[in-house]
C-alpha atoms as a PDB file:
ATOM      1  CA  UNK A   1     -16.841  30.900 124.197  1.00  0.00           C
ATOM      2  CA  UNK A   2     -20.453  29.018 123.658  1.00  0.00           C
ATOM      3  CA  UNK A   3     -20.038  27.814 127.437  1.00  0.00           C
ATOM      4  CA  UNK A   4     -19.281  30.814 128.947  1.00  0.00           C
ATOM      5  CA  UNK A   5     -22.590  32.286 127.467  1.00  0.00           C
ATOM      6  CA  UNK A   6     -24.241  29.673 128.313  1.00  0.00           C
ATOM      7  CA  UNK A   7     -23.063  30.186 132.284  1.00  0.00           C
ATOM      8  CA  UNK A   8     -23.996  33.679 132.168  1.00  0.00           C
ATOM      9  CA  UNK A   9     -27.350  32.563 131.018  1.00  0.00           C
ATOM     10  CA  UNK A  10     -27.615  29.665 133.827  1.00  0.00           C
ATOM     11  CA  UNK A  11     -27.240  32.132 136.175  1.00  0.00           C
ATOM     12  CA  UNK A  12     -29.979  34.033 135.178  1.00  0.00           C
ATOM     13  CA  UNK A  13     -32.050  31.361 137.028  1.00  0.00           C
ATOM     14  CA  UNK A  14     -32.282  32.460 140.174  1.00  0.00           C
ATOM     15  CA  UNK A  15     -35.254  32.794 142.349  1.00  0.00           C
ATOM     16  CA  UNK A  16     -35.179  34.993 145.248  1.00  0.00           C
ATOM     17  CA  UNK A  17     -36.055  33.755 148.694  1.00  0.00           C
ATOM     18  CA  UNK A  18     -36.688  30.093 149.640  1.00  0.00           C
ATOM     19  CA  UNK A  19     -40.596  29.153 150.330  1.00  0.00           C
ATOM     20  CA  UNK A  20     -39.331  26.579 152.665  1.00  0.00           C
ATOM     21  CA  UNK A  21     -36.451  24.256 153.720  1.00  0.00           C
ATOM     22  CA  UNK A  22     -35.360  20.980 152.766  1.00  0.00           C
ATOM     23  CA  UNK A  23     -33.798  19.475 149.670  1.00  0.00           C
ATOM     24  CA  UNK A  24     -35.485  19.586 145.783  1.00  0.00           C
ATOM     25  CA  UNK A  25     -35.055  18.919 142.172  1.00  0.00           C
ATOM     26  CA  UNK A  26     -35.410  20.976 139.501  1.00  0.00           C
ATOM     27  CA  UNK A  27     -35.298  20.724 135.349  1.00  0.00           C
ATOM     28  CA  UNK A  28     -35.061  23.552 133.696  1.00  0.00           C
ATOM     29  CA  UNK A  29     -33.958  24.487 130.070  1.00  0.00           C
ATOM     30  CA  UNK A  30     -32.743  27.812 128.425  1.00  0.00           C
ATOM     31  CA  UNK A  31     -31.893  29.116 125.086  1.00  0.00           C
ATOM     32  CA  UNK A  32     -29.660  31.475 123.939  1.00  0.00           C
ATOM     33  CA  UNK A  33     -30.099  34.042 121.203  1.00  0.00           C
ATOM     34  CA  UNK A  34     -27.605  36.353 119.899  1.00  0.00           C
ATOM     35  CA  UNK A  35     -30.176  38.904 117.835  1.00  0.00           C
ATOM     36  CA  UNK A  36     -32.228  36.396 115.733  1.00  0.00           C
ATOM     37  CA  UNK A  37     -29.510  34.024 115.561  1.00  0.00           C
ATOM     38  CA  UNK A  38     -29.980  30.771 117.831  1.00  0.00           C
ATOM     39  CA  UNK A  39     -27.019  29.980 119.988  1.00  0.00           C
ATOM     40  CA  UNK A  40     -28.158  26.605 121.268  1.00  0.00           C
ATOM     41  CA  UNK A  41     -29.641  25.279 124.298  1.00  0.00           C
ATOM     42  CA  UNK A  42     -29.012  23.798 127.883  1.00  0.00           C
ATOM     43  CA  UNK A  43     -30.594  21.660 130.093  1.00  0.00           C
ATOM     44  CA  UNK A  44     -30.397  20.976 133.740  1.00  0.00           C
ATOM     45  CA  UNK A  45     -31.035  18.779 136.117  1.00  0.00           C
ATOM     46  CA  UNK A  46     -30.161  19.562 139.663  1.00  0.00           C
ATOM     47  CA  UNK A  47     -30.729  18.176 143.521  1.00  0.00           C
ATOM     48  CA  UNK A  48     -30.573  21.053 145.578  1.00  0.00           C
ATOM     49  CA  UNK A  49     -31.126  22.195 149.054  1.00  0.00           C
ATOM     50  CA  UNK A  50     -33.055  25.332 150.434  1.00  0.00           C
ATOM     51  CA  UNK A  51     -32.873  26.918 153.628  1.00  0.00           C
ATOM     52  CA  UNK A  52     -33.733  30.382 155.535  1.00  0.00           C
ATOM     53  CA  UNK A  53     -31.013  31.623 158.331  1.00  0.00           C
ATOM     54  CA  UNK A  54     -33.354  34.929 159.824  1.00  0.00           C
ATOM     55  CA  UNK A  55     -34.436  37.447 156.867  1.00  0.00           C
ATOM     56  CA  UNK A  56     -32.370  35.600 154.280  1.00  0.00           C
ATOM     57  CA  UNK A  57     -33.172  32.634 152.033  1.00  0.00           C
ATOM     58  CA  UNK A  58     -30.272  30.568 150.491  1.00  0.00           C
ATOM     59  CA  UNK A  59     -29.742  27.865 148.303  1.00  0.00           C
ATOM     60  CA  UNK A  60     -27.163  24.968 146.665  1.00  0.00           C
ATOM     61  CA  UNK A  61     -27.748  23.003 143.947  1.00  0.00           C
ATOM     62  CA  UNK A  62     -25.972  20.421 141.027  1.00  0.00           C
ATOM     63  CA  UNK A  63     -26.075  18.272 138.340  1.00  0.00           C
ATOM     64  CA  UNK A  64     -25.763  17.430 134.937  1.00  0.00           C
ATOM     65  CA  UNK A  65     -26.390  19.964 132.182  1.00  0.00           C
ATOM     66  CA  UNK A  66     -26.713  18.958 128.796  1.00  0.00           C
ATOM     67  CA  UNK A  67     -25.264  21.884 126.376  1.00  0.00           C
ATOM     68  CA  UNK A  68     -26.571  21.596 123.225  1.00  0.00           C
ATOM     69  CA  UNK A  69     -25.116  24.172 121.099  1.00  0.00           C
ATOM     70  CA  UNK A  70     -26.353  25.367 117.583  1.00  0.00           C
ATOM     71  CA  UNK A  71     -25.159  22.724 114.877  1.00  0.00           C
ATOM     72  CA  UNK A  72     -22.685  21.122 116.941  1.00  0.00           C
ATOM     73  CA  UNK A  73     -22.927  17.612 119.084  1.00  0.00           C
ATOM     74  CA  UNK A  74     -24.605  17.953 122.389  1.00  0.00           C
ATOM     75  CA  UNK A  75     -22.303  17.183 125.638  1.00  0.00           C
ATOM     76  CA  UNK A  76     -23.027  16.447 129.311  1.00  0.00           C
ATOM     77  CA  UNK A  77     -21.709  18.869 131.692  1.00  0.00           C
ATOM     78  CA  UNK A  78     -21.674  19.226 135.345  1.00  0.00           C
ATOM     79  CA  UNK A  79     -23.391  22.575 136.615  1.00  0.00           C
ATOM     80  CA  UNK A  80     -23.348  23.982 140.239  1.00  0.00           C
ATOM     81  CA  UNK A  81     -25.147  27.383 141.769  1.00  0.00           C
ATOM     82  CA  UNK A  82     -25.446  29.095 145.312  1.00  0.00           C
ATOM     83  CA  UNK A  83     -27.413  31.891 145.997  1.00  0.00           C
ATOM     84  CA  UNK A  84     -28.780  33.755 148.542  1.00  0.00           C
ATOM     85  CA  UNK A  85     -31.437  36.835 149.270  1.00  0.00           C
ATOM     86  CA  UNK A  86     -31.830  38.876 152.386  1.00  0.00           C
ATOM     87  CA  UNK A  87     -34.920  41.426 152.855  1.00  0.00           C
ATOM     88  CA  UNK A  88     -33.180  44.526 153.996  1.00  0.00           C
ATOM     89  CA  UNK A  89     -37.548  45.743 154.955  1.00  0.00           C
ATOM     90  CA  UNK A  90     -40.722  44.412 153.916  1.00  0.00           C
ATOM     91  CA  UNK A  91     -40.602  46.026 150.292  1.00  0.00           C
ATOM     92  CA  UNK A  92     -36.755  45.666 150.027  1.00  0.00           C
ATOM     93  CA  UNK A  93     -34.702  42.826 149.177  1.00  0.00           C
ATOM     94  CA  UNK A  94     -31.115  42.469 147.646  1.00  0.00           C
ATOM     95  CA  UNK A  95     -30.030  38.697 146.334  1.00  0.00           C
ATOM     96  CA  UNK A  96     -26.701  37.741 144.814  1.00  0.00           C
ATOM     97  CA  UNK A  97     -25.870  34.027 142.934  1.00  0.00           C
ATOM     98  CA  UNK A  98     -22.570  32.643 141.485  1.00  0.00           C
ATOM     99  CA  UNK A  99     -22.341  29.225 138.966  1.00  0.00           C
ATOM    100  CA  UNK A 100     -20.118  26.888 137.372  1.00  0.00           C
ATOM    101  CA  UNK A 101     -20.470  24.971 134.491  1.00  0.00           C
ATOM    102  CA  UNK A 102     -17.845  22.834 133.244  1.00  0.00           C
ATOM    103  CA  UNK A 103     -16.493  22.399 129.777  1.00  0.00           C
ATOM    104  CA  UNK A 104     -13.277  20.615 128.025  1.00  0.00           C
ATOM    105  CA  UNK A 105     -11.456  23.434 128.579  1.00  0.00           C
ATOM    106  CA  UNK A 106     -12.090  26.292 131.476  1.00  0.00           C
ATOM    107  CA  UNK A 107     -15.085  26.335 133.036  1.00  0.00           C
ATOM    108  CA  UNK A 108     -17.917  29.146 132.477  1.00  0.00           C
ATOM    109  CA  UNK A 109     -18.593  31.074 135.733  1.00  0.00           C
ATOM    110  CA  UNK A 110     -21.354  33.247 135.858  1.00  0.00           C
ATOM    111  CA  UNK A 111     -22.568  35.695 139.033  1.00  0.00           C
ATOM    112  CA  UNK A 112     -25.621  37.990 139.528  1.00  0.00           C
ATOM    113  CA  UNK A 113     -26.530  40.171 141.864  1.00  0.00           C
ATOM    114  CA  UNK A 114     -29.525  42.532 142.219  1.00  0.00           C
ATOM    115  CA  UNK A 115     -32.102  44.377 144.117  1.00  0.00           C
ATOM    116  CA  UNK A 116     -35.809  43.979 144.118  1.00  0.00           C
ATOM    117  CA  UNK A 117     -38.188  46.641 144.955  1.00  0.00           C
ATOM    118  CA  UNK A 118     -41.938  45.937 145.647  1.00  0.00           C
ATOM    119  CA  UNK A 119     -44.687  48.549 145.617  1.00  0.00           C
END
């Protein structure tokens, strides 16, 4: 059950719209909290790639993800994520993302999908 939160809050990560094309890395870490109580932690580090096709922005990425949950021993995971965001007009733009992480038994999935509004 710890991995599956932990893929719902990887794929929390997203950031709409690429700023330009081509391939990157990124490290990021999150923690999860039920309440007060401290679920653990996980860190990735991905290669990913970045691209526009028109009005949308998309993106790929993997790599390993350390999971590090609360009192237990920390494991290395693999972790993958697509996304993509399209602006629908200049104020309005709608963005969706699935991810994987693996674990020793099933995988955690996660997806998110949203629209953003600017004034």
């Amino acid at each position: 059950m710890i991995k599956s939160v932990f893929a719902a809050t990887a794929a929390l990560s997203m950031s709409a719209g690429a700023a330009f094309a081509g391939p990157y890395v990124n490290v990021e870490t999150e923690s999860g909290f039920v309440g007060s109580d401290y679920q653990g932690t996980i860190t990735e580090a991905v290669v990913g790639y970045e691209g526009t096709v028109g009005d949308a922005g998309w993106y790929v990425e993997a790599g390993p993800a350390l999971v590090s949950p609360d009192g237990e021993e920390s494991e290395t995971e693999f972790f993958a994520e697509a996304g993509a965001a399209i602006s629908v007009t200049e104020q309005l733009e709608v963005y969706g993302e699935v991810s994987l992480l693996t674990g020793d038994g099933d995988p955690g999935y996660g997806t998110k999908a949203g629209v953003t509004y600017r004034f």
